[in-house]
N, C-alpha and C. Protein backbone atom coordinates (compact mmCIF):
# COMPACT_ATOMS: atom_id res chain seq x y z
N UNK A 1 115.88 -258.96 -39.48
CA UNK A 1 116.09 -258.35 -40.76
C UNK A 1 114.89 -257.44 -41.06
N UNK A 2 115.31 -256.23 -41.53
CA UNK A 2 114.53 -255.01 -41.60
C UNK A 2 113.86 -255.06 -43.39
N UNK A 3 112.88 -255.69 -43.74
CA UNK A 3 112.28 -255.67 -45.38
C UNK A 3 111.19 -254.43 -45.57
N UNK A 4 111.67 -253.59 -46.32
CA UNK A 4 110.72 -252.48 -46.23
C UNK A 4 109.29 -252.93 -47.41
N UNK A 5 108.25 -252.56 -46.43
CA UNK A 5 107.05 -253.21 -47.09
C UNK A 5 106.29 -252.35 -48.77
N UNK A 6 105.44 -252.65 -49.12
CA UNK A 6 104.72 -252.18 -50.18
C UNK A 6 104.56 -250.51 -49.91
N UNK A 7 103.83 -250.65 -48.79
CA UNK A 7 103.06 -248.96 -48.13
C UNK A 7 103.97 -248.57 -47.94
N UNK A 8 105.33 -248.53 -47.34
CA UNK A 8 106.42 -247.79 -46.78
C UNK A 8 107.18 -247.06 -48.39
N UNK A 9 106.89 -247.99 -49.18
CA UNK A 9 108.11 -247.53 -50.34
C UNK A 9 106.87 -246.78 -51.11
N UNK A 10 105.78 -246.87 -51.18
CA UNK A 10 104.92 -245.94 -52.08
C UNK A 10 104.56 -244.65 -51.28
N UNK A 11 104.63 -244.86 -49.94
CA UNK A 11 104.66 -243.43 -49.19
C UNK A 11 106.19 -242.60 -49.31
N UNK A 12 107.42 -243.41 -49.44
CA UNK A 12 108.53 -242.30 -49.63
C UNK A 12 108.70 -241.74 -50.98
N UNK A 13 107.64 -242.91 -52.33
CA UNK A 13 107.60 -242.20 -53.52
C UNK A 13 107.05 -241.15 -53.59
N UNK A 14 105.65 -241.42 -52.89
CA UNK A 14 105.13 -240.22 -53.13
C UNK A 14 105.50 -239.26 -52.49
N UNK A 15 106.15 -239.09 -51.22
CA UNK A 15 106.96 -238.07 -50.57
C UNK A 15 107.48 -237.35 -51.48
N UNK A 16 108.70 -238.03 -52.29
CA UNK A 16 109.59 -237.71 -53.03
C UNK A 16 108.86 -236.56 -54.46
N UNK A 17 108.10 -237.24 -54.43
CA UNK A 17 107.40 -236.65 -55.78
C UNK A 17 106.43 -235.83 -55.49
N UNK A 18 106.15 -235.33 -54.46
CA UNK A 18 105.63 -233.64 -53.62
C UNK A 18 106.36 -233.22 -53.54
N UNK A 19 107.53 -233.63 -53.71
CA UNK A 19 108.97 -232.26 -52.93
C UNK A 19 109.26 -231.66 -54.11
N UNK A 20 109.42 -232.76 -55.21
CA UNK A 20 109.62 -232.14 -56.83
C UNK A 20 108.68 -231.70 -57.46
N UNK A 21 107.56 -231.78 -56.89
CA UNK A 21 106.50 -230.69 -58.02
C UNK A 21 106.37 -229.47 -57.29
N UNK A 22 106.65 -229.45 -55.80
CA UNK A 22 106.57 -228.22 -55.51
C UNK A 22 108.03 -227.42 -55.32
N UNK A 23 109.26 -228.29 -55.81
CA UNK A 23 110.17 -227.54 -56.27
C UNK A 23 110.29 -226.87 -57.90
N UNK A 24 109.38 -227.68 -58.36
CA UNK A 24 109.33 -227.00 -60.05
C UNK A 24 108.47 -226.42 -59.95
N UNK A 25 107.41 -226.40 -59.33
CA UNK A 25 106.13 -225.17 -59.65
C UNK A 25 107.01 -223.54 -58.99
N UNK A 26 107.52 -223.96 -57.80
CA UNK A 26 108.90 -222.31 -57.14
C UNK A 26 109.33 -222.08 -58.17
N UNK A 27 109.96 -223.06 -59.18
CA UNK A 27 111.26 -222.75 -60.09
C UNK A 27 110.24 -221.54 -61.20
N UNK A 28 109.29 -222.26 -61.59
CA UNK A 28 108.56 -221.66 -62.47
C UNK A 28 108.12 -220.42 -61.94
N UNK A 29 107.40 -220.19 -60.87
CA UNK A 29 106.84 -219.20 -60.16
C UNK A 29 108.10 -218.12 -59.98
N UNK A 30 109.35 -218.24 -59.81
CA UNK A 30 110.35 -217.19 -59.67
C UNK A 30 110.64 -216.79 -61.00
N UNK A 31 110.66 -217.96 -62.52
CA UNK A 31 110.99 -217.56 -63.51
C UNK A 31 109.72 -216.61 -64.27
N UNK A 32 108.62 -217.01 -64.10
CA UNK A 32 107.52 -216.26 -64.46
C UNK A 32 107.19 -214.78 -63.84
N UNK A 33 107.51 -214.67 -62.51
CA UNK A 33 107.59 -213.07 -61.90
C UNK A 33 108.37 -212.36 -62.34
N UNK A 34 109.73 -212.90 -62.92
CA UNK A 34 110.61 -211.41 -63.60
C UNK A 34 110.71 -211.18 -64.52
N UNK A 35 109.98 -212.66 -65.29
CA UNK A 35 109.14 -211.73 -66.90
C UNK A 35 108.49 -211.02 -66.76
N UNK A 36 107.40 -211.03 -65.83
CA UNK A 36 106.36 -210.36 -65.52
C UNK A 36 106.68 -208.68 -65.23
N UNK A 37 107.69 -208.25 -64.02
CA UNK A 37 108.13 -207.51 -63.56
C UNK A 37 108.89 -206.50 -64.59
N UNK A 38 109.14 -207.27 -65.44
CA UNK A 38 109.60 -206.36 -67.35
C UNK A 38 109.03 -205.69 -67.93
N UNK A 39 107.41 -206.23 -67.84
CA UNK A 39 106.36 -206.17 -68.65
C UNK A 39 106.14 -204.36 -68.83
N UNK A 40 105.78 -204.03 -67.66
CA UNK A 40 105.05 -202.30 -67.30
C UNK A 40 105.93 -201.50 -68.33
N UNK A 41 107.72 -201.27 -68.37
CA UNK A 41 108.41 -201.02 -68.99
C UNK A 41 108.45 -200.46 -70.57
N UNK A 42 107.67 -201.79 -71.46
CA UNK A 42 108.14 -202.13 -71.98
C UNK A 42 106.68 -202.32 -73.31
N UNK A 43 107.37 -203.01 -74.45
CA UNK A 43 105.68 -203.34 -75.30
C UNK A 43 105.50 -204.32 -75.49
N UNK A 44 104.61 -204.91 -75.25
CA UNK A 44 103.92 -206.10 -75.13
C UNK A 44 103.10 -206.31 -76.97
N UNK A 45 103.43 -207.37 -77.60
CA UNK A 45 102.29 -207.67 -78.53
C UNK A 45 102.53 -209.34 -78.50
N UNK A 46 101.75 -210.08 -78.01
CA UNK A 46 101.37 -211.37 -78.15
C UNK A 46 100.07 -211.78 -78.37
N UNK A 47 99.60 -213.40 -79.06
CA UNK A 47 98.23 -213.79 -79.20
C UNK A 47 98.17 -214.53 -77.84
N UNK A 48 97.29 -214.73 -77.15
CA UNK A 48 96.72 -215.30 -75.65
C UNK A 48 95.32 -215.82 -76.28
N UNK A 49 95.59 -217.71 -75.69
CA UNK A 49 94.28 -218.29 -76.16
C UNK A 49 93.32 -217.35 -77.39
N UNK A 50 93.97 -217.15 -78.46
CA UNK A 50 93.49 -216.65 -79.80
C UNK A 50 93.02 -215.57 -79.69
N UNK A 51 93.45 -214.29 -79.09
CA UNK A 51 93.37 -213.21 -79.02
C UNK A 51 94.88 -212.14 -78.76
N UNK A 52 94.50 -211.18 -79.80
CA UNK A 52 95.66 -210.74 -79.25
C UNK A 52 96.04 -209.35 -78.82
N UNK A 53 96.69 -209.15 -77.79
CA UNK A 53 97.04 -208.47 -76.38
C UNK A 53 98.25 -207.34 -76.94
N UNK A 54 98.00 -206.22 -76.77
CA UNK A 54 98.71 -205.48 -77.13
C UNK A 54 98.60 -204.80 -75.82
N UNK A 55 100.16 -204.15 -75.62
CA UNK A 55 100.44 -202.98 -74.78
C UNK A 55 101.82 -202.34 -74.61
N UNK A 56 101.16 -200.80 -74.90
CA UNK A 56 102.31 -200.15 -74.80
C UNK A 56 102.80 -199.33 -73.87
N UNK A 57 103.97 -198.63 -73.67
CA UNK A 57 104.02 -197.82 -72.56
C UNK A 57 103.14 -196.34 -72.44
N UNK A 58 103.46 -195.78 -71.38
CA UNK A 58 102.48 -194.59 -71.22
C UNK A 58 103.00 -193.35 -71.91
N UNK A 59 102.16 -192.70 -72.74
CA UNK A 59 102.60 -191.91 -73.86
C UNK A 59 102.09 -189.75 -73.35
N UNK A 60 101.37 -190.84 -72.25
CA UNK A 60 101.23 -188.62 -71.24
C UNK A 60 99.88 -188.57 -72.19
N UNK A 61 98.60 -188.29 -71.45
CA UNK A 61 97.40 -187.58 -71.97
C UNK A 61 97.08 -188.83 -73.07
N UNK A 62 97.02 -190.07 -73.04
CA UNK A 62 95.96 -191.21 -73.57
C UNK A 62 94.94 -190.91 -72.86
N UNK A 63 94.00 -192.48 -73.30
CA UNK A 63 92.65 -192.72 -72.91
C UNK A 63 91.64 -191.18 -73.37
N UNK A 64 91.78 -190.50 -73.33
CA UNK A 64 91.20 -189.15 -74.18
C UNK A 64 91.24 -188.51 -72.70
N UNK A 65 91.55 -188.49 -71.33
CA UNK A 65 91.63 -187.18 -70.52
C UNK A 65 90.87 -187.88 -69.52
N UNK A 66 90.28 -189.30 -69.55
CA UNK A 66 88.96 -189.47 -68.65
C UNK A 66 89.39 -189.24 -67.22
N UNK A 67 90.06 -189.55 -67.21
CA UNK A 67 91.23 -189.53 -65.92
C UNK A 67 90.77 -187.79 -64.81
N UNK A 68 91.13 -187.16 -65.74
CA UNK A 68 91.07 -186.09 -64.95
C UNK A 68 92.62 -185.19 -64.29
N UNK A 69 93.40 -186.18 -65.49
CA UNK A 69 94.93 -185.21 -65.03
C UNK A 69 95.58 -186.41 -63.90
N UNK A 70 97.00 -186.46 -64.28
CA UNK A 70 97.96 -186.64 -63.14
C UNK A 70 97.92 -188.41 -63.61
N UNK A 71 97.38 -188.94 -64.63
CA UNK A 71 97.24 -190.29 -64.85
C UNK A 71 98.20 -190.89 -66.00
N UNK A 72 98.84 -190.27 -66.44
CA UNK A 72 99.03 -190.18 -67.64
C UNK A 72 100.49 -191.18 -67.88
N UNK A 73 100.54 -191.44 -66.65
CA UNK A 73 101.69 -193.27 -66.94
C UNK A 73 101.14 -194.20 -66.62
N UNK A 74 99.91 -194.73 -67.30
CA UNK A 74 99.29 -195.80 -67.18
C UNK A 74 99.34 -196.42 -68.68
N UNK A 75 99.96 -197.40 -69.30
CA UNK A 75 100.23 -197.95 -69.97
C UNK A 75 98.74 -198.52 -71.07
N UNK A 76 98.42 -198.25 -72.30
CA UNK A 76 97.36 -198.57 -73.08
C UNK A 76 97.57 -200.07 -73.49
N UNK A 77 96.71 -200.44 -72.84
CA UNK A 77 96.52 -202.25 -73.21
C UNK A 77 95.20 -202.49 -74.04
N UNK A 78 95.42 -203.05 -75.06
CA UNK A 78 94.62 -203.58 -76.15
C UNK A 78 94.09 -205.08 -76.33
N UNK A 79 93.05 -205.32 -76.77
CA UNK A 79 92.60 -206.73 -76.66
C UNK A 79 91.83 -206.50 -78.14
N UNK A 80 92.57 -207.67 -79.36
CA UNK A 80 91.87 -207.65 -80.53
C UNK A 80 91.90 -205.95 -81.04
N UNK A 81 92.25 -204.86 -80.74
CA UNK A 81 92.19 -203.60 -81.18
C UNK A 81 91.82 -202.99 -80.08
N UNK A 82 90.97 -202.97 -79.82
CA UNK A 82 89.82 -202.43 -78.57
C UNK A 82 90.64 -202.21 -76.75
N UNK A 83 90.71 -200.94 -76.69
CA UNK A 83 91.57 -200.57 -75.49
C UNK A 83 90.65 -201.30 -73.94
N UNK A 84 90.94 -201.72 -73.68
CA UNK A 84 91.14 -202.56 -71.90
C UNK A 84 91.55 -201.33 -70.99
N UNK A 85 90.39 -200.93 -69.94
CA UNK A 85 90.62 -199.74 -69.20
C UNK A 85 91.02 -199.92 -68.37
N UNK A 86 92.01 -199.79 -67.80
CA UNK A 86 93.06 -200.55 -66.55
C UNK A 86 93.28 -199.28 -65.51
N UNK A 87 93.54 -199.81 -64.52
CA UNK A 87 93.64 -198.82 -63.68
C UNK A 87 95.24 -199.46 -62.50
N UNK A 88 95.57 -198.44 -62.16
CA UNK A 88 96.60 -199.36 -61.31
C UNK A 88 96.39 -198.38 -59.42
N UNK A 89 96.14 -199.42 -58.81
CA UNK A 89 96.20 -199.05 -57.31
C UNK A 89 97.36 -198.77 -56.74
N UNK A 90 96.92 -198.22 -55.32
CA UNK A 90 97.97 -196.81 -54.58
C UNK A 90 99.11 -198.33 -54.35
N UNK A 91 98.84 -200.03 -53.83
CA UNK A 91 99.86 -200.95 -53.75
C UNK A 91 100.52 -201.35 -55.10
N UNK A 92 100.48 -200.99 -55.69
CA UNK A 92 100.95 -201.13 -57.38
C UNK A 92 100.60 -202.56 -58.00
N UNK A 93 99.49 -202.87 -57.29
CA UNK A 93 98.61 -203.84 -57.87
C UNK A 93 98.03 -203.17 -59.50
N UNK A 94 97.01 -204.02 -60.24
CA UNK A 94 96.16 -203.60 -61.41
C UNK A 94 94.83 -204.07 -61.50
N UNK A 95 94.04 -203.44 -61.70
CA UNK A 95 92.88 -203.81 -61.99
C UNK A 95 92.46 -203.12 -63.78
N UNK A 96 90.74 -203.72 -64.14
CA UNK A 96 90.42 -203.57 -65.43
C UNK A 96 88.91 -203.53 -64.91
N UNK A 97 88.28 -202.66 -66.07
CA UNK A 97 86.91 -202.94 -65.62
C UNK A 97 86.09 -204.32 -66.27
N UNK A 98 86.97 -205.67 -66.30
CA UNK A 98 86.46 -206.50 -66.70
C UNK A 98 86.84 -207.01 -65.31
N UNK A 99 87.94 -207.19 -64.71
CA UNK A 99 88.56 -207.98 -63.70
C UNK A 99 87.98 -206.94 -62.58
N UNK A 100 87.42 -206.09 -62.38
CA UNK A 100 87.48 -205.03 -61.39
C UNK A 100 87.98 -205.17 -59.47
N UNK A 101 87.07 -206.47 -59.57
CA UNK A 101 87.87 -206.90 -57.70
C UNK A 101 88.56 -207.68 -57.29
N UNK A 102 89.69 -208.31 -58.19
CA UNK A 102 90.83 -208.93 -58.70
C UNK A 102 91.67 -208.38 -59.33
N UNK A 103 93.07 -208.48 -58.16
CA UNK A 103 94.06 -207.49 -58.65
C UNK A 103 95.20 -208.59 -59.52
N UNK A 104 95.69 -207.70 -60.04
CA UNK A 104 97.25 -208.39 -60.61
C UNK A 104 97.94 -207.57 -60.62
N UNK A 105 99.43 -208.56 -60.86
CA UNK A 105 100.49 -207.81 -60.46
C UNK A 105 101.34 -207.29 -61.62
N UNK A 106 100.89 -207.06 -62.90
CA UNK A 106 101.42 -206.37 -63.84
C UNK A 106 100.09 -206.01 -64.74
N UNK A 107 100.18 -205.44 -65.99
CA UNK A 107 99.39 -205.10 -67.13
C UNK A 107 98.92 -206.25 -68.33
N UNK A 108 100.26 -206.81 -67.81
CA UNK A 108 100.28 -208.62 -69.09
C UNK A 108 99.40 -209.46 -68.18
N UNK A 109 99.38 -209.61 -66.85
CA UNK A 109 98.46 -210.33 -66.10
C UNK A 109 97.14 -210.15 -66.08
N UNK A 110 96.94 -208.74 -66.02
CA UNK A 110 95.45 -208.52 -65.84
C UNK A 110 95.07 -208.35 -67.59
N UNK A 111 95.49 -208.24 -69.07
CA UNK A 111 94.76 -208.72 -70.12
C UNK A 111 95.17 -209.96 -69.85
N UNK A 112 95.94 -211.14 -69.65
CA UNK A 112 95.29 -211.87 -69.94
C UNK A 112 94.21 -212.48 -69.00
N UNK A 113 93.96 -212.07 -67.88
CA UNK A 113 93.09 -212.50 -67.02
C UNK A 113 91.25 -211.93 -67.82
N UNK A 114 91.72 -210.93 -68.39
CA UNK A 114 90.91 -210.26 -69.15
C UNK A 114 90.12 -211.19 -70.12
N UNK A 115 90.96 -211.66 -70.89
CA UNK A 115 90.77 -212.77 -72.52
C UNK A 115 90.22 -213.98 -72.01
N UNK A 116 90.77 -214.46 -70.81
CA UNK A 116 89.79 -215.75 -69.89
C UNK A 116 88.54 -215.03 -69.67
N UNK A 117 88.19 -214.35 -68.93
CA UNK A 117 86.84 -213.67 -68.88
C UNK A 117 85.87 -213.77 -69.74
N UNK A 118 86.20 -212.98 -70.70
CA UNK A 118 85.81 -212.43 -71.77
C UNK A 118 85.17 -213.89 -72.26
N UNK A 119 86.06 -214.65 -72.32
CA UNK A 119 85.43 -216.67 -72.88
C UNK A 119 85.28 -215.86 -74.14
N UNK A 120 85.81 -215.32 -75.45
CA UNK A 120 85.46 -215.21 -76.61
C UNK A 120 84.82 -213.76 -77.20
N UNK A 121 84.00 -213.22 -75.81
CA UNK A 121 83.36 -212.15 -76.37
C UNK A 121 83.88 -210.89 -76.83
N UNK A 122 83.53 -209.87 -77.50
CA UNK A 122 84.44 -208.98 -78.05
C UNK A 122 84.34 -207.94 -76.75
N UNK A 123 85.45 -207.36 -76.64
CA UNK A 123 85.81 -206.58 -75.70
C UNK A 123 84.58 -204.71 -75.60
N UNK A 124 83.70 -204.56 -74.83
CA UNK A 124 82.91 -203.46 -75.35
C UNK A 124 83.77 -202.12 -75.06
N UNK A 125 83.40 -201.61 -76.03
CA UNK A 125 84.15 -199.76 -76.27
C UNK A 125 83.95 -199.19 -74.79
N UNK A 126 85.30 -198.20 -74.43
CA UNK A 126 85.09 -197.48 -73.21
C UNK A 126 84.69 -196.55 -73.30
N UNK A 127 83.63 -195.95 -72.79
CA UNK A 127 83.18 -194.29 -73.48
C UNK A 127 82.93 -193.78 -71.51
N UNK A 128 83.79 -193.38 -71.22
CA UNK A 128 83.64 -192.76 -69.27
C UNK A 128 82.55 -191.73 -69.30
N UNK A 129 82.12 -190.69 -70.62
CA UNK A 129 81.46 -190.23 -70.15
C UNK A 129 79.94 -190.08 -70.74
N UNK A 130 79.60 -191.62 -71.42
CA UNK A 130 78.64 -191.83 -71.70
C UNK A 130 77.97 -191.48 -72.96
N UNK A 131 79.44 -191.26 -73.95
CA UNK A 131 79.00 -190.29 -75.15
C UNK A 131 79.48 -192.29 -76.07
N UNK A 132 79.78 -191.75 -77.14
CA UNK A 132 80.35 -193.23 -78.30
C UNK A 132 81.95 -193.02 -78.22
N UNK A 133 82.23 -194.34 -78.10
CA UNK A 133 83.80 -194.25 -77.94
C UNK A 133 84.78 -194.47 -79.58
């Protein structure tokens, strides 16, 4: 007669219960990318850990020109008021000059990756060419 022991039945629990957290963390991870994938589109105004994140779509000739031309669908993201200078790469990744060598994969990702950073501090004015912003 075959009695399955103590160790045998707490190793197929815990089996069991790796297969389901890493089937709900997929579930989440597929439902969270095509919110995400909305985002660029579209306007964003939410509070994130007590700050709040504004962004809108690209309006042609923002940011005041720093750019230098040809930039001008890059979407203005706000933190507390204060514009977040984002940049988006040739893989359609994003970067910020808070996050600068850490990419993300939308504009809602990289402020809020931004507002973790930051831990509280106020976001400083962008001035590119060294004048007051």
């Amino acid at each position: 007669m075959n009695k399955i022991t103590r160790r045998q039945a707490m190793g197929t629990t815990a089996g069991a219960l790796a297969a389901l957290g890493i089937a709900g963390a997929t579930a989440h991870a597929a439902a969270t990318d095509s919110r995400a994938a909305a985002t660029p589109s579209g306007t964003v105004d939410e509070v994130y850990q007590g700050r709040r994140i504004r962004i809108t779509p690209a309006s042609g000739g923002h940011h005041g020109g720093h750019h230098g031309g040809g930039h001008s669908d890059l979407p203005t993201v706000r933190i507390d008021g204060r514009e977040l200078h984002v940049m988006r790469n040739a893989d359609g990744t994003w970067i910020s000059v808070v996050n600068h060598y850490e990419t993300f994969a939308d504009p809602l990702s990289l402020a809020r990756a931004a507002v973790r950073e930051l831990q509280g501090a106020a976001l400083a004015p962008f001035s590119p060419m060294g004048g007051t912003a």
